[in-house]
N, C-alpha and C. Protein backbone atom coordinates (compact mmCIF):
# COMPACT_ATOMS: atom_id res chain seq x y z
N UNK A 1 0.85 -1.17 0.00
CA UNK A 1 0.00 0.00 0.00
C UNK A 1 0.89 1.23 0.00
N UNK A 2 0.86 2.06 -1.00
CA UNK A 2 2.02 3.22 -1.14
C UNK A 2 0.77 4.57 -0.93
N UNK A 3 -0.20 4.57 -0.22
CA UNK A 3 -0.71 5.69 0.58
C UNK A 3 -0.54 6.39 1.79
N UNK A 4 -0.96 7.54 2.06
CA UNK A 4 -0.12 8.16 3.49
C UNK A 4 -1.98 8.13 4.07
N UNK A 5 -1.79 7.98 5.15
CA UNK A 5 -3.15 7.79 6.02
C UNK A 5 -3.04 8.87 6.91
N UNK A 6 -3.72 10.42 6.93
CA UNK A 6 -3.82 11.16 7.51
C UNK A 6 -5.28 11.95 7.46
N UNK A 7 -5.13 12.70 8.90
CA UNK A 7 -6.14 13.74 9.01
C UNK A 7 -6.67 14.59 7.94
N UNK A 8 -7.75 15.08 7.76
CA UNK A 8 -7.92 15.87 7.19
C UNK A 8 -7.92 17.56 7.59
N UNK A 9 -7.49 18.44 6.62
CA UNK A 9 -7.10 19.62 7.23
C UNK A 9 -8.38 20.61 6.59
N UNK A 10 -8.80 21.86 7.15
CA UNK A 10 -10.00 22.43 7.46
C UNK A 10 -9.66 23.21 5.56
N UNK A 11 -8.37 23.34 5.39
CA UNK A 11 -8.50 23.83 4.19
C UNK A 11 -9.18 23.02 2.39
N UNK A 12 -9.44 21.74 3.03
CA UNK A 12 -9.69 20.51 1.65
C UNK A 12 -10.78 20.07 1.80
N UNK A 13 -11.88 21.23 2.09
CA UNK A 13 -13.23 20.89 1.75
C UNK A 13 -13.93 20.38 0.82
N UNK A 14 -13.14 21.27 -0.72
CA UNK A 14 -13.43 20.88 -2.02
C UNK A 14 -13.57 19.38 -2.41
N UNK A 15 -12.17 18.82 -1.45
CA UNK A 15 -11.66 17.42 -1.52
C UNK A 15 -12.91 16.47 -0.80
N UNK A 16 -13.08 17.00 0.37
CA UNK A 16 -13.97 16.12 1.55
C UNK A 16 -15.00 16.14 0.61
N UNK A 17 -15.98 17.28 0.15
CA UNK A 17 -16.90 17.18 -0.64
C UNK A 17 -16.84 15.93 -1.67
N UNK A 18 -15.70 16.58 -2.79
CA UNK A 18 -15.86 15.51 -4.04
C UNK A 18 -16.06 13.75 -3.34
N UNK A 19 -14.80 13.50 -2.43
CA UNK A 19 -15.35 11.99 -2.11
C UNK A 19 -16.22 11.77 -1.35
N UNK A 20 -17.33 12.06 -0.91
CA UNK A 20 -18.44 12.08 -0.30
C UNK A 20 -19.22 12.57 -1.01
N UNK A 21 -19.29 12.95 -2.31
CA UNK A 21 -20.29 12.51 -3.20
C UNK A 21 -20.02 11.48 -4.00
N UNK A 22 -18.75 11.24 -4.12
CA UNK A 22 -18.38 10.10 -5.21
C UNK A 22 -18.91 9.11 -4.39
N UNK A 23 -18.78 8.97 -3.13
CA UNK A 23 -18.87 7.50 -2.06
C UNK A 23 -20.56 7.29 -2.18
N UNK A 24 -21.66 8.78 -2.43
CA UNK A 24 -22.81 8.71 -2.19
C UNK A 24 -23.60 8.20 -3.84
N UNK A 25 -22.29 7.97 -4.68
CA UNK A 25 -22.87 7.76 -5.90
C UNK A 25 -21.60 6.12 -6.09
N UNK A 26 -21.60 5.91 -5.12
CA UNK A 26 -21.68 4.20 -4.96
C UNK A 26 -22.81 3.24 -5.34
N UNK A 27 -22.53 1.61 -6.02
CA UNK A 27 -23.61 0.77 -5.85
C UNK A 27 -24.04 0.84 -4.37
N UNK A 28 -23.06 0.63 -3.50
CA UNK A 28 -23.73 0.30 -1.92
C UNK A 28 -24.12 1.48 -1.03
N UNK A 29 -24.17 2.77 -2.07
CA UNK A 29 -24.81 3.75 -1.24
C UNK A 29 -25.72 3.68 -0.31
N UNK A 30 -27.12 3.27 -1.05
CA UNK A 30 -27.91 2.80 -0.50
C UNK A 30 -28.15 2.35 1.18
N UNK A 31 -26.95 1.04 0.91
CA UNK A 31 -27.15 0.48 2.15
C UNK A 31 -25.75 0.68 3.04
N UNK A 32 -25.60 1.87 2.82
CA UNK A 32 -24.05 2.48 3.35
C UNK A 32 -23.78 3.74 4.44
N UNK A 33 -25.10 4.79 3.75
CA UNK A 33 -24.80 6.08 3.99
C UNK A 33 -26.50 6.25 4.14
N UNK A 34 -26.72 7.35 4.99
CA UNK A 34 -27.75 7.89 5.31
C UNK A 34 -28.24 9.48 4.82
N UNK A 35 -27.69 9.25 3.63
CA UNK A 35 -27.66 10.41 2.84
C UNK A 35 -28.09 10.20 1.08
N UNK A 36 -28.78 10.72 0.70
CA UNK A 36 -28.58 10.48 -1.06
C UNK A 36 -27.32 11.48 -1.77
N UNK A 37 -27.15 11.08 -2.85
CA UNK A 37 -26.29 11.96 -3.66
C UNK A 37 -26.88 13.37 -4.08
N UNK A 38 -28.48 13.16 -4.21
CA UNK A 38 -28.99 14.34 -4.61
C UNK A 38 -29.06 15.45 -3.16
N UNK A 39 -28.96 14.68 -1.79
CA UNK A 39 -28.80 15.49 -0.41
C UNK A 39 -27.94 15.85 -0.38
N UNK A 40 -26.68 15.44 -0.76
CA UNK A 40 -25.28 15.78 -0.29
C UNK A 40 -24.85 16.47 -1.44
N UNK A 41 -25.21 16.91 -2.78
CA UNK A 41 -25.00 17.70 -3.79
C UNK A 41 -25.48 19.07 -3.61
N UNK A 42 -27.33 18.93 -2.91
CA UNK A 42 -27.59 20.16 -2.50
C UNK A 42 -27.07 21.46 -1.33
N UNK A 43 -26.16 20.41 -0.66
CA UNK A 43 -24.82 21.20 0.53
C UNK A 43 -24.28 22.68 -0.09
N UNK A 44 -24.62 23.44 0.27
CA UNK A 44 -23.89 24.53 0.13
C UNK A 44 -22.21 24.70 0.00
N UNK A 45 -21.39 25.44 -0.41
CA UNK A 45 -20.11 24.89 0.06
C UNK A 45 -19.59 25.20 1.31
N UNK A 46 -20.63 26.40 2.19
CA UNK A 46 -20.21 26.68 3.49
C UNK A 46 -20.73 25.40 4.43
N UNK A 47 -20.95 24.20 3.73
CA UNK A 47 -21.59 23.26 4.16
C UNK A 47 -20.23 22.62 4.36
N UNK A 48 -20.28 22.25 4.00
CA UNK A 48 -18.47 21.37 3.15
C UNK A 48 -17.76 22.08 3.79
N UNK A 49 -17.31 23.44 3.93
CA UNK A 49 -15.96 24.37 4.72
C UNK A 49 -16.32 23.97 6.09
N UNK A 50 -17.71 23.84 6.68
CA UNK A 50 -17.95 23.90 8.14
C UNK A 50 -17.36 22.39 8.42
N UNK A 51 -17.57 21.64 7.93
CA UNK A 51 -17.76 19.62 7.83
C UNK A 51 -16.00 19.54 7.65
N UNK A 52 -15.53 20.38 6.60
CA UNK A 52 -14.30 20.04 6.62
C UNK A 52 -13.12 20.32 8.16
N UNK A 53 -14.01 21.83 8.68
CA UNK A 53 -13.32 22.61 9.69
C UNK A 53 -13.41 21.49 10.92
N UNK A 54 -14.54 21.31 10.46
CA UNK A 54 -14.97 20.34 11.90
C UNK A 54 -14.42 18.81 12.20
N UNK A 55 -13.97 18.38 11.09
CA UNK A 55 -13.60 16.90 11.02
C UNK A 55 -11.89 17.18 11.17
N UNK A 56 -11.48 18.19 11.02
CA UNK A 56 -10.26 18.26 11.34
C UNK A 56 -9.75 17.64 12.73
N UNK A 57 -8.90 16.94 13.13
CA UNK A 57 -9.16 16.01 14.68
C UNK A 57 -7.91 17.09 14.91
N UNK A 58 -8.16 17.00 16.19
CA UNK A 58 -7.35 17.40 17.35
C UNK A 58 -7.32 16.94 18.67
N UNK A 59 -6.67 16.94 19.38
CA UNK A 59 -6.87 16.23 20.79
C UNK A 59 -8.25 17.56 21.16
N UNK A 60 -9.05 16.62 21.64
CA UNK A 60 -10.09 17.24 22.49
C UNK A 60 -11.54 18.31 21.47
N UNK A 61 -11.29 17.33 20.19
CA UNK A 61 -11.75 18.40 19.27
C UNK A 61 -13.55 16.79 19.36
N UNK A 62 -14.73 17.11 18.82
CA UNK A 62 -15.56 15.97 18.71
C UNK A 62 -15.61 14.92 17.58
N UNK A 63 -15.05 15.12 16.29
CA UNK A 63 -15.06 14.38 15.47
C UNK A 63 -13.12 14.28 14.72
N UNK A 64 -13.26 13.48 13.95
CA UNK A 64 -12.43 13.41 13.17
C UNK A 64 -12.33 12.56 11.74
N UNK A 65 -11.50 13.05 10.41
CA UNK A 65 -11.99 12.53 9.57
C UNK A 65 -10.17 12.12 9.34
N UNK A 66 -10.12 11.03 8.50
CA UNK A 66 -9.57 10.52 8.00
C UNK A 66 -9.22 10.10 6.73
N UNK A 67 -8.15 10.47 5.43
CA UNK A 67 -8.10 10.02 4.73
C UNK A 67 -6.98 9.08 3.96
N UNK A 68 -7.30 8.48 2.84
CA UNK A 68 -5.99 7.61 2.45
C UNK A 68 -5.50 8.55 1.19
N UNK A 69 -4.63 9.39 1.35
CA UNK A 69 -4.21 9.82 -0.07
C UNK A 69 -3.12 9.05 -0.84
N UNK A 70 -3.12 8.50 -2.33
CA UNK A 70 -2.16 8.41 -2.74
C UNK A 70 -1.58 8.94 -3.57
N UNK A 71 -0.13 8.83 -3.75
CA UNK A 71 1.41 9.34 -4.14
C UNK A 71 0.59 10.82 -5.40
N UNK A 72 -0.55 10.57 -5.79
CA UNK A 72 -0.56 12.02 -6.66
C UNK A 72 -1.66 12.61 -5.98
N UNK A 73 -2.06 12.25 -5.01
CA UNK A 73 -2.46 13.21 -4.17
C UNK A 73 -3.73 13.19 -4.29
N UNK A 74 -4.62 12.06 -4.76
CA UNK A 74 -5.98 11.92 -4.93
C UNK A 74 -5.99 11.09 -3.94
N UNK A 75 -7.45 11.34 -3.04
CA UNK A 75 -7.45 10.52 -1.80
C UNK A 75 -8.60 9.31 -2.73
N UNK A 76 -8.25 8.23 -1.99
CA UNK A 76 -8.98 6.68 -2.07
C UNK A 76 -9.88 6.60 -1.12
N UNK A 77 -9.58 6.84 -0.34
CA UNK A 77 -10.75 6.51 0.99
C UNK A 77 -11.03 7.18 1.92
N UNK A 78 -12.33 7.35 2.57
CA UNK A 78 -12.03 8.08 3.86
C UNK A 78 -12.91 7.70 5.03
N UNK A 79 -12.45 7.85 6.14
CA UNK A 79 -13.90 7.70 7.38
C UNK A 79 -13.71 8.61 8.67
N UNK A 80 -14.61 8.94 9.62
CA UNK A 80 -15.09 9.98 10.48
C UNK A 80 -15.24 9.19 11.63
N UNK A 81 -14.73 9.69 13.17
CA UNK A 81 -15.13 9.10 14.25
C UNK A 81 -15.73 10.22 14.81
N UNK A 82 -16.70 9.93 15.50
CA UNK A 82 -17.58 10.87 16.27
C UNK A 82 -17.23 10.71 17.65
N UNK A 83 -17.50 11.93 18.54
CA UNK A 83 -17.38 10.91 20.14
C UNK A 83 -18.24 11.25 20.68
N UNK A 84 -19.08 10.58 21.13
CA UNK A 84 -20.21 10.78 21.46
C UNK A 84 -20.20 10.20 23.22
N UNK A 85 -20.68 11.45 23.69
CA UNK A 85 -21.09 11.69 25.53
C UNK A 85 -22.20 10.47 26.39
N UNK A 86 -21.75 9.75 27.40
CA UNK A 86 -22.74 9.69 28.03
C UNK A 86 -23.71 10.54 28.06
N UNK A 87 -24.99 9.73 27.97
CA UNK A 87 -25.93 10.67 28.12
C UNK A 87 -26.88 11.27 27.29
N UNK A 88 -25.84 11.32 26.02
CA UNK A 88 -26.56 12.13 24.94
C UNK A 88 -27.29 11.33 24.36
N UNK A 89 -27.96 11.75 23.41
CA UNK A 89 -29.07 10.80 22.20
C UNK A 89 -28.49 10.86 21.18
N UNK A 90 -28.37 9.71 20.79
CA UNK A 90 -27.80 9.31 18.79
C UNK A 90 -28.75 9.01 17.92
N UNK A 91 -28.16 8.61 16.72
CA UNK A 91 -28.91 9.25 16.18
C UNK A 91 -30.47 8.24 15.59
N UNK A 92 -30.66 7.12 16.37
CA UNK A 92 -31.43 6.60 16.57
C UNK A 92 -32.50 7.00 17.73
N UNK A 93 -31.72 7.68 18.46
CA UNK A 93 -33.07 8.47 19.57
C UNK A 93 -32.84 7.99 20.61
N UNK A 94 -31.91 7.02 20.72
CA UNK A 94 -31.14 6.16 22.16
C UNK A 94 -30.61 6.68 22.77
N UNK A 95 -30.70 6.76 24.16
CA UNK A 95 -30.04 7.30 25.30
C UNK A 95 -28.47 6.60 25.21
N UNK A 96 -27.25 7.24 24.68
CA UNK A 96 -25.95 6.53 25.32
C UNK A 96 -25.37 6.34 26.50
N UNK A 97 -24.66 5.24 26.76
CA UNK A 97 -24.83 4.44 28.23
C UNK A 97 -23.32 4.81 28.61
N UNK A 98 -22.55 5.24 27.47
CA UNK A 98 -21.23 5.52 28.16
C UNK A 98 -20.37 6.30 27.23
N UNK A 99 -19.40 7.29 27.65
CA UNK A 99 -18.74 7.91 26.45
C UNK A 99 -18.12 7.10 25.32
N UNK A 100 -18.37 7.27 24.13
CA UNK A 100 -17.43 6.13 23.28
C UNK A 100 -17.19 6.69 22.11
N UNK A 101 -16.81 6.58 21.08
CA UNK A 101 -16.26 6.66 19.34
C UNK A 101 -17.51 5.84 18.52
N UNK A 102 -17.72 6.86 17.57
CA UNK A 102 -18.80 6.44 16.74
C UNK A 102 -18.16 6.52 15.30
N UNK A 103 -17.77 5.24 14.92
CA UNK A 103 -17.23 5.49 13.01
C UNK A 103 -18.13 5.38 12.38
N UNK A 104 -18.32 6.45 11.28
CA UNK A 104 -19.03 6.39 10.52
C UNK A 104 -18.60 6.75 8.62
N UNK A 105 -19.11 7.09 7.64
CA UNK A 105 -18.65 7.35 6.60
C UNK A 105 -17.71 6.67 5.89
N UNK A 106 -17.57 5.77 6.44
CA UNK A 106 -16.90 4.81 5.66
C UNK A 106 -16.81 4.73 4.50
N UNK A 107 -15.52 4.63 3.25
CA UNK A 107 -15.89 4.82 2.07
C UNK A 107 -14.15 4.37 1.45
N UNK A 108 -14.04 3.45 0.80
CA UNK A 108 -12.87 3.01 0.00
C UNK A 108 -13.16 2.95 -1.34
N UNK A 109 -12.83 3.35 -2.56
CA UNK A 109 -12.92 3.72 -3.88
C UNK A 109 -12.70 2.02 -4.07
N UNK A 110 -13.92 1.98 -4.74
CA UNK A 110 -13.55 0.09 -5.39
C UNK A 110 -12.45 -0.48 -6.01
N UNK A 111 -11.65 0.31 -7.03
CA UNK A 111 -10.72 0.28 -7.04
C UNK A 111 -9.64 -0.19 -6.15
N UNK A 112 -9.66 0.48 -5.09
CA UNK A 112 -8.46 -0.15 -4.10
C UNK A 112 -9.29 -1.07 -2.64
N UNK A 113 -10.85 -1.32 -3.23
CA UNK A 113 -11.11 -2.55 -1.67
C UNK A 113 -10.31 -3.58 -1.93
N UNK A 114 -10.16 -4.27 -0.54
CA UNK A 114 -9.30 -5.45 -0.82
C UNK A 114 -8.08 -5.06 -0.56
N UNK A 115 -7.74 -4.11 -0.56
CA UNK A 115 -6.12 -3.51 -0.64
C UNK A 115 -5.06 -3.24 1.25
N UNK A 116 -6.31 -2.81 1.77
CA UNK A 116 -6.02 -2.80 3.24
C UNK A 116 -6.36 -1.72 3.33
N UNK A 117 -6.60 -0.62 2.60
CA UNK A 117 -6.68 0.76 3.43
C UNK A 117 -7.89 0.92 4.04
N UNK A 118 -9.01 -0.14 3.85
CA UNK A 118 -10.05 -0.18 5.15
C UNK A 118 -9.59 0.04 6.73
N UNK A 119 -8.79 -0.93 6.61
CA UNK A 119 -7.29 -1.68 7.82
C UNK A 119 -7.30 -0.34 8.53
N UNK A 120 -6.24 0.49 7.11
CA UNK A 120 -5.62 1.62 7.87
C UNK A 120 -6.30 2.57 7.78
N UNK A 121 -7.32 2.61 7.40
CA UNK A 121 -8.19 4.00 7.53
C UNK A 121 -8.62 3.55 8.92
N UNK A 122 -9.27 2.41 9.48
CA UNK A 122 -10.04 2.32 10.56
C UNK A 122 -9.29 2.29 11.69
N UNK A 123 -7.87 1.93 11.14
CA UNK A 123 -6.28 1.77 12.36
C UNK A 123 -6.20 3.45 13.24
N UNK A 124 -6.67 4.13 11.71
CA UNK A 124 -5.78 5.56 12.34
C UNK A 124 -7.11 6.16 13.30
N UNK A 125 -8.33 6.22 12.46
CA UNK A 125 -9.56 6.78 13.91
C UNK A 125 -9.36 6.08 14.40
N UNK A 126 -9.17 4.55 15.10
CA UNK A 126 -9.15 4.13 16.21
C UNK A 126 -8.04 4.25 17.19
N UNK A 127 -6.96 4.61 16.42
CA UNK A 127 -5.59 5.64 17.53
C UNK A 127 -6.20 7.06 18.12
N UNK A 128 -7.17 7.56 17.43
CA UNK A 128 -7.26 8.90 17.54
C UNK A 128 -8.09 8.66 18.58
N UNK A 129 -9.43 7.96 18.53
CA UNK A 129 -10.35 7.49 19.18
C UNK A 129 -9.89 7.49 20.84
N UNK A 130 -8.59 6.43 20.25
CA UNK A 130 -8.38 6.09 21.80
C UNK A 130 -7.23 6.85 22.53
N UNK A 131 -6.75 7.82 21.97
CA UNK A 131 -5.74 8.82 22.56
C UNK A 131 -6.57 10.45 22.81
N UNK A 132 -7.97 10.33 23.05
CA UNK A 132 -9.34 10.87 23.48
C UNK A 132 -9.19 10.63 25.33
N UNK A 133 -8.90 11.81 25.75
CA UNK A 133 -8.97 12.01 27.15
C UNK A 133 -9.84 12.28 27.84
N UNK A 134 -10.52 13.49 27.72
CA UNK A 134 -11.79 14.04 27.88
C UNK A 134 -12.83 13.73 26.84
N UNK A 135 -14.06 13.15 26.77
CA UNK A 135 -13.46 11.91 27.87
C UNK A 135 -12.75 10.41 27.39
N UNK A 136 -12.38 10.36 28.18
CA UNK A 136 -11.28 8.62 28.08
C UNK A 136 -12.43 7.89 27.01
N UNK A 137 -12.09 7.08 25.90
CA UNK A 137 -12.97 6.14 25.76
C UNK A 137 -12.24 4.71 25.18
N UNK A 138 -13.38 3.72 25.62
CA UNK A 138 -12.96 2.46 25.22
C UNK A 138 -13.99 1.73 24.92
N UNK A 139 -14.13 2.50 24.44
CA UNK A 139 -15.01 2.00 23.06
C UNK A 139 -15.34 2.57 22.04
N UNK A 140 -15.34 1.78 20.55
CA UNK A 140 -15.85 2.08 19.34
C UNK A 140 -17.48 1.61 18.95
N UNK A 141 -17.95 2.16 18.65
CA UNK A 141 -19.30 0.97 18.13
C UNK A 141 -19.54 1.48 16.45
N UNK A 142 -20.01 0.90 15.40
CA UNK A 142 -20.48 1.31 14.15
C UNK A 142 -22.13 0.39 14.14
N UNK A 143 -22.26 1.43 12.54
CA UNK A 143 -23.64 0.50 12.53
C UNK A 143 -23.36 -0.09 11.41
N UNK A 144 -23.92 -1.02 10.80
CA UNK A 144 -23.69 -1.63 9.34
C UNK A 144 -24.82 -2.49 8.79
N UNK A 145 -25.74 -2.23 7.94
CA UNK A 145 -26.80 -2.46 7.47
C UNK A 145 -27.08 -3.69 7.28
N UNK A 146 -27.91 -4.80 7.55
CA UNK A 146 -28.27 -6.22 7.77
C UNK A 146 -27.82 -6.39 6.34
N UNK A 147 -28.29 -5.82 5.09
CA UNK A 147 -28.32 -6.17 3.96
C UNK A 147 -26.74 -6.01 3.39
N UNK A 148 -25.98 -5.33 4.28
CA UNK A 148 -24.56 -5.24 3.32
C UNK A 148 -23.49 -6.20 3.91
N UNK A 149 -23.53 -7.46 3.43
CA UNK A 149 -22.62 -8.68 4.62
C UNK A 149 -20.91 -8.22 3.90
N UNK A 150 -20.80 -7.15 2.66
CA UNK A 150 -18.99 -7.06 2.65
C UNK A 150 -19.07 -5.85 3.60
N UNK A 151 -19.41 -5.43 3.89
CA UNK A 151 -19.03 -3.92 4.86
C UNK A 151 -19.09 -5.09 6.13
N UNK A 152 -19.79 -5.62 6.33
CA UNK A 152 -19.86 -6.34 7.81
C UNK A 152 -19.04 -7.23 8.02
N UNK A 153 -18.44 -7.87 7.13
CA UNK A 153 -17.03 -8.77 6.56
C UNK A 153 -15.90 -8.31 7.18
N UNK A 154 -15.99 -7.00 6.68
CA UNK A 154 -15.06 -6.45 6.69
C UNK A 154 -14.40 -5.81 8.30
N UNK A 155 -15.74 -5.68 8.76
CA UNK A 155 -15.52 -4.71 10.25
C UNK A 155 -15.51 -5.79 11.50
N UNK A 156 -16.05 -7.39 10.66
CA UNK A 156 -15.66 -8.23 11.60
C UNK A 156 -13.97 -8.70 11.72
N UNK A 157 -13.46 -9.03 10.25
CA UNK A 157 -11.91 -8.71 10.09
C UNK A 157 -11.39 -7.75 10.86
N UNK A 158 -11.91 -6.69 11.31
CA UNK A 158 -10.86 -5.58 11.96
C UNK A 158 -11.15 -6.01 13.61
N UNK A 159 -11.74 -6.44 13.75
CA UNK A 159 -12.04 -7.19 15.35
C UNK A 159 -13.34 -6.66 16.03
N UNK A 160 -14.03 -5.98 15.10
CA UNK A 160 -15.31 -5.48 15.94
C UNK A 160 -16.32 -6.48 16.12
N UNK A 161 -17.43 -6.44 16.88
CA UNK A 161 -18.27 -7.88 17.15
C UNK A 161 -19.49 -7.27 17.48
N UNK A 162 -20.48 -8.14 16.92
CA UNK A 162 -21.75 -7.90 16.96
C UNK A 162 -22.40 -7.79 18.33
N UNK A 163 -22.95 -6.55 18.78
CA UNK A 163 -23.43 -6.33 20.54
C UNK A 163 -24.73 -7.45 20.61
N UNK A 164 -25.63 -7.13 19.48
CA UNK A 164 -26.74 -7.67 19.82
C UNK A 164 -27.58 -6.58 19.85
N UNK A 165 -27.33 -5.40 19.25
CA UNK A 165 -28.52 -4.40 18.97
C UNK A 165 -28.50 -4.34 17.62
N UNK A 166 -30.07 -3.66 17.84
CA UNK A 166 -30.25 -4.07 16.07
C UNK A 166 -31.63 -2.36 16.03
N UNK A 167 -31.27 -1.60 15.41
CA UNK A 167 -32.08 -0.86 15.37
C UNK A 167 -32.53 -0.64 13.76
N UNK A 168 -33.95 -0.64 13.76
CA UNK A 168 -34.59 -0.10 12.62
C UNK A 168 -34.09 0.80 11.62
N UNK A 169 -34.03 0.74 10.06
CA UNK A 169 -33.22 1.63 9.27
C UNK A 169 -34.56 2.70 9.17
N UNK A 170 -34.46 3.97 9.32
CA UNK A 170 -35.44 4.75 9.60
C UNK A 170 -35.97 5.50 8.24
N UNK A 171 -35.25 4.77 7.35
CA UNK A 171 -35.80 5.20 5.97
C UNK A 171 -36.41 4.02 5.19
N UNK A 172 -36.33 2.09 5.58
CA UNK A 172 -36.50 1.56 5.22
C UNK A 172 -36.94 0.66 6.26
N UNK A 173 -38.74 0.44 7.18
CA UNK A 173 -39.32 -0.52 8.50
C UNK A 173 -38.50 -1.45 8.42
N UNK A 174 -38.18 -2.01 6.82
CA UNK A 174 -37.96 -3.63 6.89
C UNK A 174 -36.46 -3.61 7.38
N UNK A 175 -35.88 -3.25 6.75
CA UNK A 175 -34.48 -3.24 6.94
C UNK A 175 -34.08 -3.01 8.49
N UNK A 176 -32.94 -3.56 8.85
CA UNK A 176 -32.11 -3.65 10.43
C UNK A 176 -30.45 -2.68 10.12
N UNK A 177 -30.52 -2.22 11.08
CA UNK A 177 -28.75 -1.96 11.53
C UNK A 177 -28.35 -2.32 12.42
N UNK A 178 -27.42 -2.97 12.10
CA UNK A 178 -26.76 -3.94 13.64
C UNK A 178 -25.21 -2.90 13.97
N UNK A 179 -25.52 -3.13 15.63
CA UNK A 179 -24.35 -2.56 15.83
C UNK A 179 -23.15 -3.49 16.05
N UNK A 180 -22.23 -2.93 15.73
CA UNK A 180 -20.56 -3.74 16.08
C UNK A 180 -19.93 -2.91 17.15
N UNK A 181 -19.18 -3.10 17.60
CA UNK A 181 -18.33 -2.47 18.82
C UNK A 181 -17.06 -3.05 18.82
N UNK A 182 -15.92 -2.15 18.89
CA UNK A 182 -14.40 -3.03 19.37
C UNK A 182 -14.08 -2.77 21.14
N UNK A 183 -13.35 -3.02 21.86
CA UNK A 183 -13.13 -2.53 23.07
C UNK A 183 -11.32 -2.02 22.80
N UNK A 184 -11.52 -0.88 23.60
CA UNK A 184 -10.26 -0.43 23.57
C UNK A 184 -9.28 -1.43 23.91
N UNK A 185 -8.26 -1.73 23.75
CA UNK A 185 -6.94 -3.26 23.87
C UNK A 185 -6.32 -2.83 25.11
C-alpha cells in the first residue's frame, strides 16, 4: 500500500466534498450512507468548509476525519469518528450508556477494496479514538446495514463484534442496523 493515512485539514473541503459525493454515488450507497447523492449535492459549500473545519481532529476536538491519499495526491478513501457523551441521544433516539467513538462514513474507492486501506483508515480513527482524554474512551461501536454482509465482513476482520442491537433503518421498516463495537486493547 504506497498511501499516506492522515487527518484531514479544514482547508480541503473541495476534496472532503468531491469523495463524499463520489462514495454517495456508490452501488452500496444505498445500504451504506444515510444520505442520497442528490442530499449531499444540495450542501452549500459553506456546508463542506464547516464539515471540513470540523472533522479536522485534534486532541479534544468531537469528530475526526480521516483520509488515504495516494502518491498524486488523490485521496482513495475516507472515514469519520464521532465521540459521542454519556448521556446524549444518537442518532437513533437512544439514550448513550457511556462515552465512546462512533465510526461512521466509511468509504474506499472500489478500485483499491481489498487492498487494506479499510485496515488503515479504521487503524488511524481508532488511535485517535483512543488517545481521546476528555473523555477517556474504550469503546468504538459502528452501525452496518443487515443487507450489506462485505461492509460487515469487513468490520468483523478488523475485530469489531456484533453487541446484539439491532435498530430499525429509519428510511427503510424492513431493513435492520446492527451494531458492532471493538473494546479499547
Amino acid at each position: 500500500m504506497n498511501h499516506v493515512i492522515r487527518a484531514v485539514r479544514p482547508d480541503e473541503w473541495a476534496k472532503v466534498k468531491e469523495l463524499r459525493l463520489l462514495a454517495l454515488q456508490d452501488s452500496a450507497a444505498p445500504v451504506a450512507f444515510l444520505e442520497t447523492y442528490e442530499q449531499g449535492l444540495a450542501h452549500p459549500d459553506s456546508y463542506w468548509q464547516e464539515r471540513a473545519a470540523g472533522s479536522a481532529p485534534r486532541y479534544g476536538r468531537r469528530s475526526g476525519q480521516f483520509i488515504a491519499e495516494a502518491p498524486d495526491g488523490s485521496w482513495s478513501g475516507s472515514v469519520a469518528m464521532l465521540v459521542e457523551d454519556a448521556g446524549s441521544i444518537d442518532f437513533f433516539g437512544s439514550t448513550i450508556a457511556q462515552a465512546q467513538g462512533h465510526l461512521v462514513g466509511v468509504y474506499v474507492r472500489p478500485e483499491h477494496r481489498g487492498s487494506g486501506l479499510i485496515g488503515a483508515l479504521v487503524g488511524e480513527a481508532l488511535n485517535w479514538a483512543w488517545a481521546q482524554e476528555k473523555p477517556r474512551l474504550t469503546r468504538v461501536r459502528l452501525y452496518v446495514r443487515e443487507e450489506n454482509p462485505r461492509a460487515r465482513a469487513a468490520y468483523l476482520k478488523l475485530g469489531f463484534v456484533p453487541t446484539g442491537t439491532v435498530v430499525p433503518f429509519e428510511q427503510d421498516p424492513l431493513a435492520k442496523e446492527l451494531e458492532l463495537a471493538i473494546e479499547r486493547p
